[in-house]
C-alpha atoms as a PDB file:
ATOM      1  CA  UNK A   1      -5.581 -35.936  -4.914  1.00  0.00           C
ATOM      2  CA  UNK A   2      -2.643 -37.934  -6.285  1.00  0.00           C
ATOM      3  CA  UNK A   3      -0.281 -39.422  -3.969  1.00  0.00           C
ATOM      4  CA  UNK A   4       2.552 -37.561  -6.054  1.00  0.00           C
ATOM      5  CA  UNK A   5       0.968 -34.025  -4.822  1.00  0.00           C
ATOM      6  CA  UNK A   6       0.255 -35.583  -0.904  1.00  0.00           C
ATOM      7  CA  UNK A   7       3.828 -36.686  -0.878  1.00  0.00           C
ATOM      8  CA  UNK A   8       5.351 -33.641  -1.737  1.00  0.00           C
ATOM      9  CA  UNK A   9       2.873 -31.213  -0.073  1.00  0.00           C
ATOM     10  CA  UNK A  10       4.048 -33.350   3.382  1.00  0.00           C
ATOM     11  CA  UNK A  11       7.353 -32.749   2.270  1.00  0.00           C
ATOM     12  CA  UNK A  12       6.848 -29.072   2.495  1.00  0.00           C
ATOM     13  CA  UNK A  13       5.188 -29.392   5.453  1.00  0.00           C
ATOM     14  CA  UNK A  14       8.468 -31.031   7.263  1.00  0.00           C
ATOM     15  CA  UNK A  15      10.669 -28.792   5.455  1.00  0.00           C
ATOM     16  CA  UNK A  16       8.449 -26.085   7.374  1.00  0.00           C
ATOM     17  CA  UNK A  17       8.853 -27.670  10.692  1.00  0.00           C
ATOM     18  CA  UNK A  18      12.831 -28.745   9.790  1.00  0.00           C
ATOM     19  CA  UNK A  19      13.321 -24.427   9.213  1.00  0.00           C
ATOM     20  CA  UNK A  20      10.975 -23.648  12.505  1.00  0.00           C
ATOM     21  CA  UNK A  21      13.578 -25.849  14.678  1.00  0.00           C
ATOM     22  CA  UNK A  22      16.525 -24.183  12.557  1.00  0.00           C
ATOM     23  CA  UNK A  23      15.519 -20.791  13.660  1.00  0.00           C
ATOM     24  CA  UNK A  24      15.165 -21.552  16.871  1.00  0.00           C
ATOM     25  CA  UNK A  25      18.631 -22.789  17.623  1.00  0.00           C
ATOM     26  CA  UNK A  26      19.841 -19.660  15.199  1.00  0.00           C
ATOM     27  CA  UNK A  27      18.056 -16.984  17.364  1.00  0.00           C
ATOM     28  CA  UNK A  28      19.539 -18.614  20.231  1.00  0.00           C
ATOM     29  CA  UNK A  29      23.123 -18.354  18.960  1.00  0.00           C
ATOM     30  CA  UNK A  30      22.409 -14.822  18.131  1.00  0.00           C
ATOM     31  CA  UNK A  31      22.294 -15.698  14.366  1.00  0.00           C
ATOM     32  CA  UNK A  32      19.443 -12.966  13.682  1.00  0.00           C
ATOM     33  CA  UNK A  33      19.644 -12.343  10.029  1.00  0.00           C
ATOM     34  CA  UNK A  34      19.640 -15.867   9.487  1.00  0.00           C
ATOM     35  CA  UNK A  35      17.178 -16.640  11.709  1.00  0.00           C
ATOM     36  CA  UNK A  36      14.568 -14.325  10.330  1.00  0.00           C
ATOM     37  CA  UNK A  37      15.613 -15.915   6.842  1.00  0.00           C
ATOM     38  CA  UNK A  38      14.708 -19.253   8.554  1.00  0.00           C
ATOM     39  CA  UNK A  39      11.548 -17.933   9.335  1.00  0.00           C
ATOM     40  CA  UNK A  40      10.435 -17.007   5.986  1.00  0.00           C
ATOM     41  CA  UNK A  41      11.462 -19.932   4.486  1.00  0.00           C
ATOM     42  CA  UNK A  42       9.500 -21.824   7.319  1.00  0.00           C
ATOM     43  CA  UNK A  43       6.336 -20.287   6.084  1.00  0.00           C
ATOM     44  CA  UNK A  44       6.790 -20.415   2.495  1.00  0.00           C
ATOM     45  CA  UNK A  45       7.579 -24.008   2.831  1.00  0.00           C
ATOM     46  CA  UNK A  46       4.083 -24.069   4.261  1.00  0.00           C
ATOM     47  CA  UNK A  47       2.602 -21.364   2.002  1.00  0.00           C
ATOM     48  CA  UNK A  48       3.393 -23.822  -1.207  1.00  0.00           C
ATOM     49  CA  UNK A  49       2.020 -27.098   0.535  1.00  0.00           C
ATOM     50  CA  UNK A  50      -1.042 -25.288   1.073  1.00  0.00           C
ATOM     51  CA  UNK A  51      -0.961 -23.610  -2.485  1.00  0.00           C
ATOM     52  CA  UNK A  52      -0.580 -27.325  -3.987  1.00  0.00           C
ATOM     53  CA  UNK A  53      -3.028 -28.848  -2.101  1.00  0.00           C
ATOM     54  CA  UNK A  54      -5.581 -26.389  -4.076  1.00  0.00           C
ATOM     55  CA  UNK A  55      -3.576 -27.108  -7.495  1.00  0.00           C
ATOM     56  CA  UNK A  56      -1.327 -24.034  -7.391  1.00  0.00           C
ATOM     57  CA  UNK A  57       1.995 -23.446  -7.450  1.00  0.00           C
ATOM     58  CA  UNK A  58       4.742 -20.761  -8.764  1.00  0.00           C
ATOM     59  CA  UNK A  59       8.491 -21.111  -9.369  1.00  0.00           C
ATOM     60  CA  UNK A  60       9.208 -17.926  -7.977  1.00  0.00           C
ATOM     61  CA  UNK A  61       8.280 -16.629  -4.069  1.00  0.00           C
ATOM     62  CA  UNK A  62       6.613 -13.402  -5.285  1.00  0.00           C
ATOM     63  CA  UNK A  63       4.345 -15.707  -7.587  1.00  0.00           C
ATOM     64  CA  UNK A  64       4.139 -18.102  -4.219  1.00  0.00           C
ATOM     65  CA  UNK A  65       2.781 -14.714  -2.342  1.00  0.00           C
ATOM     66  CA  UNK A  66       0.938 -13.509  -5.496  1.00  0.00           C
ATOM     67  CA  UNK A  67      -1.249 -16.779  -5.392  1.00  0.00           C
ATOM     68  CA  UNK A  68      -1.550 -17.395  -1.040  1.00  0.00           C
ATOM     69  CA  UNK A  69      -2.791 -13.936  -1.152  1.00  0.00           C
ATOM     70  CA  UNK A  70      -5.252 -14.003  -4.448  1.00  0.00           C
ATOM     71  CA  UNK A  71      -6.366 -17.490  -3.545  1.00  0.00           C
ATOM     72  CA  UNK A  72      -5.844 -18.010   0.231  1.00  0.00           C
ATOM     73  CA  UNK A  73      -6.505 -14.809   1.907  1.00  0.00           C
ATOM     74  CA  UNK A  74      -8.796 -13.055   0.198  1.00  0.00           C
ATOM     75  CA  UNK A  75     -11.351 -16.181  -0.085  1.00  0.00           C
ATOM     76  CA  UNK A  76     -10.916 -16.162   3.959  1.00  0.00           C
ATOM     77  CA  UNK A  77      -9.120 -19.636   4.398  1.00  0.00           C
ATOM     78  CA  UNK A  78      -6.496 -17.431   6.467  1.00  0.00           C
ATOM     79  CA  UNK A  79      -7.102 -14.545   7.816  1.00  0.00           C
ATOM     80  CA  UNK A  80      -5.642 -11.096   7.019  1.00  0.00           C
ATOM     81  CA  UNK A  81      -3.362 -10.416  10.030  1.00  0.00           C
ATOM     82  CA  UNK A  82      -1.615 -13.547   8.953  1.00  0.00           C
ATOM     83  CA  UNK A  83      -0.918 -12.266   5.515  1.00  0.00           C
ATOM     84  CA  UNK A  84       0.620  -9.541   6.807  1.00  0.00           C
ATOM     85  CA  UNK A  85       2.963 -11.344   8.461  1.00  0.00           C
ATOM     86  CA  UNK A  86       3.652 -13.714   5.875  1.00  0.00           C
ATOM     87  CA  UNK A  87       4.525 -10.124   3.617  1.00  0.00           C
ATOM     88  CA  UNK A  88       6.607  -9.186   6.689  1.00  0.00           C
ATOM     89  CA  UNK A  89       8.785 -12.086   6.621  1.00  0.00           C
ATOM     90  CA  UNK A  90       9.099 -11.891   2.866  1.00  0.00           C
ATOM     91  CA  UNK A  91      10.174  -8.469   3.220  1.00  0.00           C
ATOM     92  CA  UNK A  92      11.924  -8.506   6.234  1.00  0.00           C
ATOM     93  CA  UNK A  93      14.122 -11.825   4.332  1.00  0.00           C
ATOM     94  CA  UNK A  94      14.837  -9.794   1.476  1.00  0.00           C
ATOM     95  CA  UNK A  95      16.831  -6.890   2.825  1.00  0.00           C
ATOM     96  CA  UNK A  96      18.705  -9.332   5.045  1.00  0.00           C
ATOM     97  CA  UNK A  97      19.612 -11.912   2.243  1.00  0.00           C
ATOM     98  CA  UNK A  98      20.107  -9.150  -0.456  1.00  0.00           C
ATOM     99  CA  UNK A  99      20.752  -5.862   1.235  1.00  0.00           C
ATOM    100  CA  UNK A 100      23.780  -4.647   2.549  1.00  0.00           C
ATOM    101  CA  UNK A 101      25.028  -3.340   6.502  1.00  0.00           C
ATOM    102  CA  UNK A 102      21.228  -4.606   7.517  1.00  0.00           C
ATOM    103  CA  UNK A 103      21.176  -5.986  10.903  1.00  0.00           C
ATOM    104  CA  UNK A 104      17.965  -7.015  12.680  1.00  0.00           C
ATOM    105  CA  UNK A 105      17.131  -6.307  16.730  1.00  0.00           C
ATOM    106  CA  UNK A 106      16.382  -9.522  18.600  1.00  0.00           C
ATOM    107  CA  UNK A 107      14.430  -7.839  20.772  1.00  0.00           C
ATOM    108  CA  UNK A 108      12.413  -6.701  17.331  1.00  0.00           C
ATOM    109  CA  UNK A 109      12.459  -9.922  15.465  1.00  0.00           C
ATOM    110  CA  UNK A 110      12.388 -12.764  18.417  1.00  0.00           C
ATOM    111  CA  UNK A 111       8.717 -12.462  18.874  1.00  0.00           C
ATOM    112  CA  UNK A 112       8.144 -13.283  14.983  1.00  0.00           C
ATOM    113  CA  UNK A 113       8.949 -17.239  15.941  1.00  0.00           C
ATOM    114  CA  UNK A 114       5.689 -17.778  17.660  1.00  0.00           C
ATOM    115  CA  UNK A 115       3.899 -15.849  15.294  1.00  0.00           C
ATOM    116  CA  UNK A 116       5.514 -18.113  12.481  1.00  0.00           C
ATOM    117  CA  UNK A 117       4.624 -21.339  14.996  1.00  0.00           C
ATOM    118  CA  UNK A 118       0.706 -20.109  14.729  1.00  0.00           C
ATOM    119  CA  UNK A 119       1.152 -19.121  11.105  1.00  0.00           C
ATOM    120  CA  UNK A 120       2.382 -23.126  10.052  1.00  0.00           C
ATOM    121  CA  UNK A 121      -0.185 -24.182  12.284  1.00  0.00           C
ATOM    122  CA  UNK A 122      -2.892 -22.246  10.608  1.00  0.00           C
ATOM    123  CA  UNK A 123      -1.990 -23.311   7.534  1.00  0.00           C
ATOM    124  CA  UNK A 124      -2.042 -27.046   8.681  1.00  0.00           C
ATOM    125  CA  UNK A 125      -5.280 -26.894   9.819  1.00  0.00           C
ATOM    126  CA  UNK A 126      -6.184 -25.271   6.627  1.00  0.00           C
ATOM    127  CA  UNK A 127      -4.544 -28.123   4.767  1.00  0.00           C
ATOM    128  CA  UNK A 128      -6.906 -30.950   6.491  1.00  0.00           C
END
């Protein structure tokens, strides 16, 4: 692998962990729109490290979630429960960024953080 493509996919990586910490403090200020935005961008950041370091990549998130699930999920490198999490959060962050009078429940939502925290970490170890 190029040291181009391992210096950006460790970029992603720490952009993932820089949005993790984000939503954190965001949920904790009550910020819950923008934390479940945090979220997904969290685990995208991840999804396209992984995606690059098996020579793929998309300009746009639904070719980003196209290719995790064509290439990453169904060959088994991440299981299935975590894909539907990953279309959760992509779903979930599109009403709240694009939709109107949408308002999450914390109560709903807070429990997504771990789930992102074991979803970055999966893809990590996937990564190595």
């Amino acid at each position: 692998m190029k040291k181009e493509i391992r210096t950006l996919i460790l970029y992603r990586l720490n952009r993932a962990d820089e949005s993790l910490e984000e939503a954190s403090i965001l949920l904790e200020k009550d910020h819950i729109n923008t934390f479940v935005n945090r979220l997904y961008y969290a685990c995208f950041y991840a999804v396209t490290a992984l995606l690059l370091s098996k020579g793929l990549s998309s300009s746009k998130h639904s070719g980003v979630r196209a290719l995790f699930h064509q290439n990453i999920i169904k060959n088994g490198l991440i299981n299935r429960e975590m894909g539907k999490f990953y279309d959760k959060l992509f779903d979930t962050r599109q009403k709240g960024d694009y939709a109107d009078l949408v308002y999450f429940d914390k109560k709903e939502v807070s429990s997504w953080f771990d789930e992102a925290k074991k979803f970055i970490s999966s893809v990590k170890n996937t990564i190595e």
